[in-house]
Protein backbone atom coordinates (compact mmCIF):
# COMPACT_ATOMS: atom_id res chain seq x y z
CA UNK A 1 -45.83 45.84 -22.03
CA UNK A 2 -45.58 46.86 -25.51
CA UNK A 3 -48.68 46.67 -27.76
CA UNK A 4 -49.13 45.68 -31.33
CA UNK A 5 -51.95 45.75 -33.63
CA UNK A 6 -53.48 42.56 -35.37
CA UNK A 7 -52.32 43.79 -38.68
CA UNK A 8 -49.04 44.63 -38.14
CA UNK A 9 -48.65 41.18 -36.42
CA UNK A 10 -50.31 39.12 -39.17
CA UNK A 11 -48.06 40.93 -41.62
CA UNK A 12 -45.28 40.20 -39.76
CA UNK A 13 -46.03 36.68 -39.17
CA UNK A 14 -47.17 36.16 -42.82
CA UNK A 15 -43.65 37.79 -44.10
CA UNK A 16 -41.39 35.96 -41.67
CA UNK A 17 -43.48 32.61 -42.05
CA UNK A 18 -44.13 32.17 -37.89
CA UNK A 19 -46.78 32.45 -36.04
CA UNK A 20 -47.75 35.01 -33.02
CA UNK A 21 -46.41 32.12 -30.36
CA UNK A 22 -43.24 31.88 -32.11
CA UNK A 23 -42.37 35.81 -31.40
CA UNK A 24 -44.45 36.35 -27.96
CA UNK A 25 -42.87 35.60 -24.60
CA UNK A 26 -44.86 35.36 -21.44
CA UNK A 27 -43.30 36.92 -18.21
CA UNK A 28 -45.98 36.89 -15.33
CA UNK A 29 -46.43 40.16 -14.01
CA UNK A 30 -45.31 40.09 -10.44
CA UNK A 31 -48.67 42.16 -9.43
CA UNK A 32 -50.80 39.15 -10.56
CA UNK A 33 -50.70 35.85 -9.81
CA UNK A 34 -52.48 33.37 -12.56
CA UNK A 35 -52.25 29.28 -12.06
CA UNK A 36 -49.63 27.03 -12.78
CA UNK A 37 -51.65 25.68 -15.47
CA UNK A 38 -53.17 28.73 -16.79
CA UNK A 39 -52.58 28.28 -20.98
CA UNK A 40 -50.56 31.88 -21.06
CA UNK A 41 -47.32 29.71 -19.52
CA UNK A 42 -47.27 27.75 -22.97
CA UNK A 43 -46.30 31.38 -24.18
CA UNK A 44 -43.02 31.54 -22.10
CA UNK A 45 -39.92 31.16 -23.69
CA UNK A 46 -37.62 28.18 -22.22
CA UNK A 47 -33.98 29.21 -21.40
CA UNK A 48 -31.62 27.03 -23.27
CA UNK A 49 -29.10 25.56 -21.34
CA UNK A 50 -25.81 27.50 -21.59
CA UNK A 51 -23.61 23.97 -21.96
CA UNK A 52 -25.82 23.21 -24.86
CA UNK A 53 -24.89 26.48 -26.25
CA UNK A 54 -21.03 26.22 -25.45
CA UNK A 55 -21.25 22.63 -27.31
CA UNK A 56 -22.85 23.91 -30.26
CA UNK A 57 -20.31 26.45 -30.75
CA UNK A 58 -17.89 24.79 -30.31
CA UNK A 59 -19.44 22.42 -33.68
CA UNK A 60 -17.58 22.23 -36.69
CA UNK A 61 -18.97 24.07 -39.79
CA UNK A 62 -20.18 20.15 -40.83
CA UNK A 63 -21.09 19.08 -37.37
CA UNK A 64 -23.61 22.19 -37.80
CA UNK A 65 -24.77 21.03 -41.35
CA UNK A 66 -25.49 17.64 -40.30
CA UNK A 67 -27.48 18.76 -37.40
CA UNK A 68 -29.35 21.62 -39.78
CA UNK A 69 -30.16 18.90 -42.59
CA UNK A 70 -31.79 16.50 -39.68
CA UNK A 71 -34.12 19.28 -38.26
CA UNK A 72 -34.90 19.96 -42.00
CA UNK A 73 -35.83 16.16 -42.06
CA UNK A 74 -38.43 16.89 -38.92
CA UNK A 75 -40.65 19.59 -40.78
C-alpha cells in the first residue's frame, strides 16, 4: 500500500477538482477479512463492462458529443 500525506492529497484534489473517493480504490487485503457491508467497499472501483467499452469506441466523434453534452446536463 502506498501512503500519502493529507496535504499532498488535498492539493491534489483541490487542483484536479475531485475528491479523495474519486482517486482511492479499495482492494481487500487477502490477510483480513472485513464485512460485506463494511463502508471501505463504497471505495472500490467497479469494472466497466468491456462491451460497453467496445460500443463506445466504436461512437462517432458526434455520437461522443451528444453523450458528453448530456452528462454535462447531470452536474
Amino acid at each position: 500500500m502506498q501512503e500519502i500525506n493529507l496535504e499532498c492529497l488535498e492539493k491534489f484534489c483541490r487542483d484536479f477538482n475531485c475528491t479523495p473517493n474519486d482517486i482511492q480504490d479499495f482492494k481487500p487485503s487477502s490477510k483480513e477479512t472485513i464485512s460485506k457491508d463494511h463502508a471501505l467497499h463504497t471505495l472500490t472501483k467497479k469494472e466497466i463492462d468491456n462491451e460497453l467499452i467496445n460500443k463506445i469506441n466504436a461512437l462517432p466523434i458526434d455520437k461522443i458529443q451528444q453523450i458528453h453534452n448530456i452528462l454535462k446536463e447531470m452536474e
